[in-house]
C-alpha atoms as a PDB file:
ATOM      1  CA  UNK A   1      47.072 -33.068  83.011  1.00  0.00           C
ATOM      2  CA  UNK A   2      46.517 -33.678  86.738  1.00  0.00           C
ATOM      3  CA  UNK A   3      48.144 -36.598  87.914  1.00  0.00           C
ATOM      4  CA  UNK A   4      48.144 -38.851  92.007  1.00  0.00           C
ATOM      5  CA  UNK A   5      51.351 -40.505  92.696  1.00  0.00           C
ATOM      6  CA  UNK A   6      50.533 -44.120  94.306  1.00  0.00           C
ATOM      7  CA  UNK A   7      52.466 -44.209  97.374  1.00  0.00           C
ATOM      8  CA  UNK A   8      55.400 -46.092  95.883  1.00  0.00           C
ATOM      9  CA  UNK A   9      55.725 -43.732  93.144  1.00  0.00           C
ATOM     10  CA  UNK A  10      55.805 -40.812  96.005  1.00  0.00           C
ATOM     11  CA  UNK A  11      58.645 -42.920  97.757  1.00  0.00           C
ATOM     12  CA  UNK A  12      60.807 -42.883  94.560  1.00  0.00           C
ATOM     13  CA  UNK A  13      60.729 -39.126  93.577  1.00  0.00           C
ATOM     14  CA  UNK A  14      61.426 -38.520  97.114  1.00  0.00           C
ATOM     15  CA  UNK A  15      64.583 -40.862  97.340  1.00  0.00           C
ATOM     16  CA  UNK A  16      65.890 -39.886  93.829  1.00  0.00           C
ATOM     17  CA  UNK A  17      64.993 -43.996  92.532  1.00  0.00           C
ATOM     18  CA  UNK A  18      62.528 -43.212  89.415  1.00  0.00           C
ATOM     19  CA  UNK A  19      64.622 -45.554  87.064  1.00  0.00           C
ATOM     20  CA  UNK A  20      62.862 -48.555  89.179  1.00  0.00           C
ATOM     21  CA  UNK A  21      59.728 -47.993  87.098  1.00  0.00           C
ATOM     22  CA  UNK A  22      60.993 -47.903  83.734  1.00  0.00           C
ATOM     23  CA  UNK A  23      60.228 -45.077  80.653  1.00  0.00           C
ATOM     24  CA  UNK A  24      56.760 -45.350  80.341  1.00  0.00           C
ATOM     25  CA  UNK A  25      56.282 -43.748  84.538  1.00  0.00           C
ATOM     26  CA  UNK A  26      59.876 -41.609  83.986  1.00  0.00           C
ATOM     27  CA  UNK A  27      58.108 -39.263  80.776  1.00  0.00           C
ATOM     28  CA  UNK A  28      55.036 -39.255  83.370  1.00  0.00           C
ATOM     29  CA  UNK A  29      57.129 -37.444  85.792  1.00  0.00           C
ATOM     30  CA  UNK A  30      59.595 -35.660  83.714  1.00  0.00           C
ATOM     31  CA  UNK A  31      56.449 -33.866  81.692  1.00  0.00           C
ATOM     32  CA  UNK A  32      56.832 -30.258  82.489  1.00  0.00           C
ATOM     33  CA  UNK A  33      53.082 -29.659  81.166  1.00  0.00           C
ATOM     34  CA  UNK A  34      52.254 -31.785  84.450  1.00  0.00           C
ATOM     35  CA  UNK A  35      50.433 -31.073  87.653  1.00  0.00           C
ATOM     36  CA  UNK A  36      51.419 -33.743  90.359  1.00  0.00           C
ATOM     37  CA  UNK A  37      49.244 -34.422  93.198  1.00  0.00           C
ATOM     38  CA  UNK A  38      49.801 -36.540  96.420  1.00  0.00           C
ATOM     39  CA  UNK A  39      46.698 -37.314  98.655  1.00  0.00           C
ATOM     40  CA  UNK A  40      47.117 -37.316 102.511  1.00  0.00           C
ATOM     41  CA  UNK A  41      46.037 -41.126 102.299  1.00  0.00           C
ATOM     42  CA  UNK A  42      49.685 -41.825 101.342  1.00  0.00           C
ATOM     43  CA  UNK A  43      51.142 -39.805 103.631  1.00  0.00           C
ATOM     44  CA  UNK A  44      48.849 -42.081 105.996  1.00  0.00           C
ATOM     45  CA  UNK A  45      49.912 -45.172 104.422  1.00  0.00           C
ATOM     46  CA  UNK A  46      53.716 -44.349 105.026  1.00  0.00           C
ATOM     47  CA  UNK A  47      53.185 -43.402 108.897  1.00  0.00           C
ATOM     48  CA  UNK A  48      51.775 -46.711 108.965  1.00  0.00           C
ATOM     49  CA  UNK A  49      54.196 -49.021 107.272  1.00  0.00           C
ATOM     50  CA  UNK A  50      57.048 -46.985 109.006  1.00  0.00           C
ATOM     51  CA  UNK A  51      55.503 -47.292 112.952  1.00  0.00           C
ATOM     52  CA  UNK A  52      55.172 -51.196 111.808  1.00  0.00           C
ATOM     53  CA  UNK A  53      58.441 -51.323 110.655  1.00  0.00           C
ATOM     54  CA  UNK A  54      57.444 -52.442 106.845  1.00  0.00           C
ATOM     55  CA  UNK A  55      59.058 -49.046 106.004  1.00  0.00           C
ATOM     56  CA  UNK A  56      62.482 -47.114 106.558  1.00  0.00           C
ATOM     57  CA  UNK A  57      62.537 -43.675 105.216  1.00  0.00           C
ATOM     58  CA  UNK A  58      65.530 -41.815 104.021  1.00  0.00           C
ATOM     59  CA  UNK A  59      64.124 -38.673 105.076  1.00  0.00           C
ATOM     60  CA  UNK A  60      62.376 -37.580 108.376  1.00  0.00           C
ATOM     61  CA  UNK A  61      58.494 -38.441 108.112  1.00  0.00           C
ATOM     62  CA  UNK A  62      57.469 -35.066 109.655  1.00  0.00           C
ATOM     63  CA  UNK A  63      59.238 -33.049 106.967  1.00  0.00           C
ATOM     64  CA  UNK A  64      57.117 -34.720 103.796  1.00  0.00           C
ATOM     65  CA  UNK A  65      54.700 -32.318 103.599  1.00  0.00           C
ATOM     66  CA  UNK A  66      57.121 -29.720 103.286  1.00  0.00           C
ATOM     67  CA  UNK A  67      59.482 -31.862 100.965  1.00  0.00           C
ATOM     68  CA  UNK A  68      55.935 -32.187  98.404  1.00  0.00           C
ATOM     69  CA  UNK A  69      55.537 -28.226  98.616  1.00  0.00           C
ATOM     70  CA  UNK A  70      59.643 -28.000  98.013  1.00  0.00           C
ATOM     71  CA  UNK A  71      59.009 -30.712  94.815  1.00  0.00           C
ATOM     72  CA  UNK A  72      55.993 -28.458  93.522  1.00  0.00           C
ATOM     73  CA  UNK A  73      53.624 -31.383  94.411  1.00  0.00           C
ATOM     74  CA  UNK A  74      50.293 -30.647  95.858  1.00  0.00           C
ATOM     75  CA  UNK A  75      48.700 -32.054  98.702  1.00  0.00           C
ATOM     76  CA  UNK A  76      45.064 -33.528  98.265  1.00  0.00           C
ATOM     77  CA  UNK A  77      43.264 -33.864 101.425  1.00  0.00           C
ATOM     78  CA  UNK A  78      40.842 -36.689 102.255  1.00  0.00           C
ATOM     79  CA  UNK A  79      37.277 -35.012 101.596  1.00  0.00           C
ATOM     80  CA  UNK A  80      33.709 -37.468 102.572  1.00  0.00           C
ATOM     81  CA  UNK A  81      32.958 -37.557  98.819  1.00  0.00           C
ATOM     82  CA  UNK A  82      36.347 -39.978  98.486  1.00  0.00           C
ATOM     83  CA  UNK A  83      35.187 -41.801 101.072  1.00  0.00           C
ATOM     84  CA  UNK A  84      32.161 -41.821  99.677  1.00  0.00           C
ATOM     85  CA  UNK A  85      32.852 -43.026  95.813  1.00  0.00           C
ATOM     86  CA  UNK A  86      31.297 -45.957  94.775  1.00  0.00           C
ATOM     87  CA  UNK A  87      32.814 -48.875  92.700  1.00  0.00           C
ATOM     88  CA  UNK A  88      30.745 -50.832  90.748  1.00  0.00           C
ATOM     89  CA  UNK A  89      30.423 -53.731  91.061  1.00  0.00           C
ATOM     90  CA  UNK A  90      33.017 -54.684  92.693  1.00  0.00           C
ATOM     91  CA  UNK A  91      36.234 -52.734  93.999  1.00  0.00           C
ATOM     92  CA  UNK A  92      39.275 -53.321  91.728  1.00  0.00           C
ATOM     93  CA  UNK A  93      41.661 -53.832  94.713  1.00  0.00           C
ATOM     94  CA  UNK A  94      40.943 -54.675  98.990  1.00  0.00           C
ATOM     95  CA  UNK A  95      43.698 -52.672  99.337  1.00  0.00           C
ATOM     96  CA  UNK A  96      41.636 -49.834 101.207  1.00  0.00           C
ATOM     97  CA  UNK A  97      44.764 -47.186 100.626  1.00  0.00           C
ATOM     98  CA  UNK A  98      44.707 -47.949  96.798  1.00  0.00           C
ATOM     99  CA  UNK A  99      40.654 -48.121  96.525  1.00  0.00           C
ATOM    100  CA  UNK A 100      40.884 -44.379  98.546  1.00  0.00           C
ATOM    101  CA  UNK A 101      43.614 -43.450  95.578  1.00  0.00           C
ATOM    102  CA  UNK A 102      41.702 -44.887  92.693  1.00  0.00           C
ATOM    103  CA  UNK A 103      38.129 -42.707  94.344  1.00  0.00           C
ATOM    104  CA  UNK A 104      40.012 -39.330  94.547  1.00  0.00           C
ATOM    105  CA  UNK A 105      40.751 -39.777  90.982  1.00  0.00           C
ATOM    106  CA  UNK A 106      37.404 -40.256  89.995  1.00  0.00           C
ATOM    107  CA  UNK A 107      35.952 -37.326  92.052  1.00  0.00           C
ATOM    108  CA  UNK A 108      39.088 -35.064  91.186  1.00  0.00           C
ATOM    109  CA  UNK A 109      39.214 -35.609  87.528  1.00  0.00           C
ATOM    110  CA  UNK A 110      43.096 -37.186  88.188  1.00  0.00           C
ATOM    111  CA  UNK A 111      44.969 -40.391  86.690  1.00  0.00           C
ATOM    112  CA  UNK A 112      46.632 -42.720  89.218  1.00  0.00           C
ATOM    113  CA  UNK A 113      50.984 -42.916  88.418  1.00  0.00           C
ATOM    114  CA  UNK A 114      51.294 -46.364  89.445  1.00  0.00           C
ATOM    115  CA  UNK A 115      53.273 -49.524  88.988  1.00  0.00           C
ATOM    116  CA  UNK A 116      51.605 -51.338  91.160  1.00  0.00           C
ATOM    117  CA  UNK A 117      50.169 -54.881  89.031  1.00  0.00           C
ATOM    118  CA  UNK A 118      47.004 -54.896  90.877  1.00  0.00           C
ATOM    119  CA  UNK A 119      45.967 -50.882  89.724  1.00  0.00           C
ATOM    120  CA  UNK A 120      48.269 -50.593  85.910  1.00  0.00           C
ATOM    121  CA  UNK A 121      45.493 -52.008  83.772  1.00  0.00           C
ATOM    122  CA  UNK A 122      42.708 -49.953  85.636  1.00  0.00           C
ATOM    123  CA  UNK A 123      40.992 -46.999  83.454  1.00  0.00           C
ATOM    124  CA  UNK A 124      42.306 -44.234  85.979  1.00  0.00           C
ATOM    125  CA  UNK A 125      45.669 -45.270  86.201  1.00  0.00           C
ATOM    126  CA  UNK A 126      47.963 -43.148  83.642  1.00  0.00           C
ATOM    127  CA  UNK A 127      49.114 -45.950  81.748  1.00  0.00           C
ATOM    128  CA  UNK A 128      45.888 -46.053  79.843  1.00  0.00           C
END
């Protein structure tokens, strides 16, 4: 199984915090069987929040990418066909970060790790 870490999710493996999100999202990420995937939207997302000042990182934002490669997590660029995905007929979220997440699972075949209430009962989070 292939599986996109929501941005929040990303934030917790990185600072060692997984426990936040309870069992279900902990055997998610503990399953060895598992391909993780991060998509370059989130990385976007966190440059954001952090030059606002809605985010402080524990780690230097320009080593990410290399701390993904380090965690074995790959790193899914932004291609026009997730731009591109349609959601009828109407987009679960206006959250344009989390409607970009929710696309490049259903291009990429991938289910969305999320806690996030808005995205958990949606078919291509993992939950379900």
């Amino acid at each position: 199984m292939r599986l996109l870490l929501d941005t929040h999710i990303l934030l917790a493996v990185i600072d060692n915090k997984l426990e936040a999100f309870g069992p279900q999202i902990g055997a998610l990420l503990k399953n060895t069987e598992t391909e993780f995937v991060v998509s370059a939207a989130s990385l976007w997302e966190i440059a954001i929040k952090r030059r606002l000042g809605k985010l402080t990182l524990t780690v230097p934002i320009d080593i990410l990418p290399s701390a993904l490669d380090s965690f074995g997590i790959e790193l899914l660029s932004i291609h026009p066909a997730h731009v591109l995905a349609d959601f009828e007929p109407k987009p679960p979220t206006r959250d344009p970060f989390d409607r970009l997440l929710l696309a490049q699972c259903s291009v990429e075949g991938l289910r969305l790790v999320t806690a996030d209430r808005a995205l958990i009962d949606h078919p291509l989070a993992a939950a379900n």
